[in-house]
C-alpha atoms as a PDB file:
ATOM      1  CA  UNK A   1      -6.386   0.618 -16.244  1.00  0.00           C
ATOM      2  CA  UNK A   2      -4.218   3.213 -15.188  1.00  0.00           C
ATOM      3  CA  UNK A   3      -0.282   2.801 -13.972  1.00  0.00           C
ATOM      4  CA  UNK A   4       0.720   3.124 -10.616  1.00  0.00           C
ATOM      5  CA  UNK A   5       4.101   2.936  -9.375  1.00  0.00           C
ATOM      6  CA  UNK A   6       3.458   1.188  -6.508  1.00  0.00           C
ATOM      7  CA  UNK A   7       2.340  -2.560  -6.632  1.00  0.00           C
ATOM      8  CA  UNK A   8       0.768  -5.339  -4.276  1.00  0.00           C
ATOM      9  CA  UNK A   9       2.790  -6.782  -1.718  1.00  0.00           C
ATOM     10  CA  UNK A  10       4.970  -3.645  -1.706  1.00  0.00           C
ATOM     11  CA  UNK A  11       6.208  -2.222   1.576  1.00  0.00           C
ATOM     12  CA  UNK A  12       5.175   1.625   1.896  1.00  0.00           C
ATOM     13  CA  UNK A  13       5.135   4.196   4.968  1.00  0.00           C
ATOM     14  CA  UNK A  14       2.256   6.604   5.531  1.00  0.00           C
ATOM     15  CA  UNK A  15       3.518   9.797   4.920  1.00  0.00           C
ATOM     16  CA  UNK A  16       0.592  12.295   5.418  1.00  0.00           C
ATOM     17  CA  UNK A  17      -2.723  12.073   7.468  1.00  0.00           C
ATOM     18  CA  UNK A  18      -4.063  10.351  10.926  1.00  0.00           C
ATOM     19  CA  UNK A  19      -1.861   7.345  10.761  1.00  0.00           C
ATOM     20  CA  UNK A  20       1.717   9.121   9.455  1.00  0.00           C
ATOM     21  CA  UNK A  21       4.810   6.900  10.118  1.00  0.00           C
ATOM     22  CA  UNK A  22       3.203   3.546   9.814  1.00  0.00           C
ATOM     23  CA  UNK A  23       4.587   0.410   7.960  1.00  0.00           C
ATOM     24  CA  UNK A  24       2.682  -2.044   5.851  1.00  0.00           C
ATOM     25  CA  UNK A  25       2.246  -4.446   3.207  1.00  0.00           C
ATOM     26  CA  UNK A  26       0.146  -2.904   0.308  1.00  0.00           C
ATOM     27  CA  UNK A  27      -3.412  -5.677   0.325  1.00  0.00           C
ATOM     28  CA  UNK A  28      -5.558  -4.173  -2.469  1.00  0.00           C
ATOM     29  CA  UNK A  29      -5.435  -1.373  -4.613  1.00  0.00           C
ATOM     30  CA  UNK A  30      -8.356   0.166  -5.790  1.00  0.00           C
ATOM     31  CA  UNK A  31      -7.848   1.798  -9.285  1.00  0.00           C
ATOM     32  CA  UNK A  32     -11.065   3.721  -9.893  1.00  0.00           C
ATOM     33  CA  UNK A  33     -10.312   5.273  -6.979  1.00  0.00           C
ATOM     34  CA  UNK A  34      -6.610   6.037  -6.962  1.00  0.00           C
ATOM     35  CA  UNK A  35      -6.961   4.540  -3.266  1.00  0.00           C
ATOM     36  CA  UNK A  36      -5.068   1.488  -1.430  1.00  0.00           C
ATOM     37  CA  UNK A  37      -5.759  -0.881   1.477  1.00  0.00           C
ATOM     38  CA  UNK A  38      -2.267  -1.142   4.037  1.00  0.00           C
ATOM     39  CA  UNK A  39      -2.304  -3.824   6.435  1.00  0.00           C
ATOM     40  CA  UNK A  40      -2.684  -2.961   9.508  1.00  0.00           C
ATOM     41  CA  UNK A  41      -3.040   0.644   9.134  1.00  0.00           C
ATOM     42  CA  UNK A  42      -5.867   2.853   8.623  1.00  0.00           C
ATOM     43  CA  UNK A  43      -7.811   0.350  11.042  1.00  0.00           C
ATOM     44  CA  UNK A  44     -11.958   1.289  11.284  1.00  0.00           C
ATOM     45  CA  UNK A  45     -14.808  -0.319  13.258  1.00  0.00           C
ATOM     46  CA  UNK A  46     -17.272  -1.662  10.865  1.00  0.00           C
ATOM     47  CA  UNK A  47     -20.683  -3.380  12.881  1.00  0.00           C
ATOM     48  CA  UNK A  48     -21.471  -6.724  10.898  1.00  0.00           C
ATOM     49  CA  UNK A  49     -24.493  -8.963  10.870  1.00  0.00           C
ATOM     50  CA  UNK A  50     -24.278 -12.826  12.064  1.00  0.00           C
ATOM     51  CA  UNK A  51     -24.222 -14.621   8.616  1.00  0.00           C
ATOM     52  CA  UNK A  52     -22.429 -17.958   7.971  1.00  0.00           C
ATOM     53  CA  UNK A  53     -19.028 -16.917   7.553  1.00  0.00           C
ATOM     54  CA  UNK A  54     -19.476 -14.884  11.498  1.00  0.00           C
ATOM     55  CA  UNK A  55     -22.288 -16.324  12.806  1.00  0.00           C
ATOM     56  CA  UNK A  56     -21.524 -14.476  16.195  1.00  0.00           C
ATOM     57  CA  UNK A  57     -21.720 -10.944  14.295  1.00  0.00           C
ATOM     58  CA  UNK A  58     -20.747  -7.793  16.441  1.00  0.00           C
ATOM     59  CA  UNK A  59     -18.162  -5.089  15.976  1.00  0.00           C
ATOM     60  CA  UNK A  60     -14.853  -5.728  13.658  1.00  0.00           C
ATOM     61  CA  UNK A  61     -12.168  -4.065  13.017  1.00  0.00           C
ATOM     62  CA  UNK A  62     -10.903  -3.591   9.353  1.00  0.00           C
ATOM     63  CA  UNK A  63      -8.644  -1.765   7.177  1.00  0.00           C
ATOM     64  CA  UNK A  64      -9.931   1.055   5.066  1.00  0.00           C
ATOM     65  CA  UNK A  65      -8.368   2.688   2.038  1.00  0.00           C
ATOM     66  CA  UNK A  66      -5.988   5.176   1.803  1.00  0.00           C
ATOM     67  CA  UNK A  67      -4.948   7.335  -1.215  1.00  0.00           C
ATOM     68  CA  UNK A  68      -2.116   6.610  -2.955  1.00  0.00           C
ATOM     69  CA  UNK A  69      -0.418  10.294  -2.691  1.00  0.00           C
ATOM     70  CA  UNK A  70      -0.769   9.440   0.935  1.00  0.00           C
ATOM     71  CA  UNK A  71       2.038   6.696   0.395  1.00  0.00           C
ATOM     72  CA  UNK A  72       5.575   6.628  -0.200  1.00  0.00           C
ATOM     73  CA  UNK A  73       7.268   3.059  -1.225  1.00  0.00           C
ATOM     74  CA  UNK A  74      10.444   1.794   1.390  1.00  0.00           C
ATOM     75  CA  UNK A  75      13.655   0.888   0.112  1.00  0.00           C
ATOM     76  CA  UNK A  76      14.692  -2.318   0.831  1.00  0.00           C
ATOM     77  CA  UNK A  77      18.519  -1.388   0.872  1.00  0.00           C
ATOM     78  CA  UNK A  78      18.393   2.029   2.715  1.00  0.00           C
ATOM     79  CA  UNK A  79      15.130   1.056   4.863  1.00  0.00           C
ATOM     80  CA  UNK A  80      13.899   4.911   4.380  1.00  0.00           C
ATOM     81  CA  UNK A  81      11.527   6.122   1.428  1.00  0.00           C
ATOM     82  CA  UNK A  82      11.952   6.590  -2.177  1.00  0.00           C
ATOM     83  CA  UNK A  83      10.498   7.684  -5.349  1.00  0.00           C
ATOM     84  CA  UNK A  84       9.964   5.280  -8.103  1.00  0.00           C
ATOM     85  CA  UNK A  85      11.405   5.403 -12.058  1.00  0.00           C
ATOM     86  CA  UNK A  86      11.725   2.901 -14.426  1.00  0.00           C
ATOM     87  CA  UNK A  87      14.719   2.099 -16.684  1.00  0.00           C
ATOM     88  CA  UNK A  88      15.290  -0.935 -19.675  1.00  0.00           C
ATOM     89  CA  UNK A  89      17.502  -3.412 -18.533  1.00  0.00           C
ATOM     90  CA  UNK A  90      18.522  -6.615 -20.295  1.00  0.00           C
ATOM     91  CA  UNK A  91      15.231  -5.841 -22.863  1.00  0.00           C
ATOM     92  CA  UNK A  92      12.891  -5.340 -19.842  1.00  0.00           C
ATOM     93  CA  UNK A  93      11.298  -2.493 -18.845  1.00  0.00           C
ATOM     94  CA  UNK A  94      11.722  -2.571 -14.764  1.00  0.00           C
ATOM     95  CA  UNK A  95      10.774  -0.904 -11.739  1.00  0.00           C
ATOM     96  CA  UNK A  96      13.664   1.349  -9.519  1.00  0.00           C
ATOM     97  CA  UNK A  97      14.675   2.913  -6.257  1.00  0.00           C
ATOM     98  CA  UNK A  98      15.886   6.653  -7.070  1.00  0.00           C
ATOM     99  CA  UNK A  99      17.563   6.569  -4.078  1.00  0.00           C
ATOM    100  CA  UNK A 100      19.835   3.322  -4.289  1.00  0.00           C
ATOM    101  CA  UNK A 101      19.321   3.064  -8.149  1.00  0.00           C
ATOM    102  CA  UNK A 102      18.430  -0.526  -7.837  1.00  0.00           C
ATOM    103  CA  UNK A 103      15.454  -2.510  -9.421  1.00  0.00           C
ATOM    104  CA  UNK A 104      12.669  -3.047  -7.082  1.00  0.00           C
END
């Protein structure tokens, strides 16, 4: 599996591309791929068949992956973007912010 520095449930910001400038939780990450699923971004229109789970079918809307160079991970502290390094501290190997120096 290869390392990414960003992780699920992490708040990123689009940086490049059609939807540049929008917020979101990361859902999914696809590693194969180098590619990520941001809620409520990238949004496509897929046309499903009724089947049990919608048996009413039709036209839904759906998030679609992104790639991950296309994603820059938000600060909690300064609320803007940041790059991600990783530093030992108290024996653990941990994630954090260049900008505010603090674990993420």
């Amino acid at each position: 599996m290869k390392k990414l520095k960003i992780k699920v449930g992490d708040i990123v910001r689009i940086v490049a591309g059609d939807h540049k400038g929008v917020e979101g939780k990361i859902m999914k990450i696809d590693f194969d791929k180098n590619k990520a699923i941001v809620e409520g971004a990238n949004l496509v229109s897929k046309h499903e068949k009724p089947s049990a789970k919608n048996p009413q079918g039709g036209i839904v809307k759906k998030e679609a992956l992104l790639h991950i160079s296309n994603l820059a991970l938000i600060d909690a502290k300064s609320g803007s973007t940041t790059r991600v390094g990783y530093d030992v501290r108290d024996g653990k190997k941990v994630r954090v912010s260049k900008k505010s120096n603090e674990v993420i």
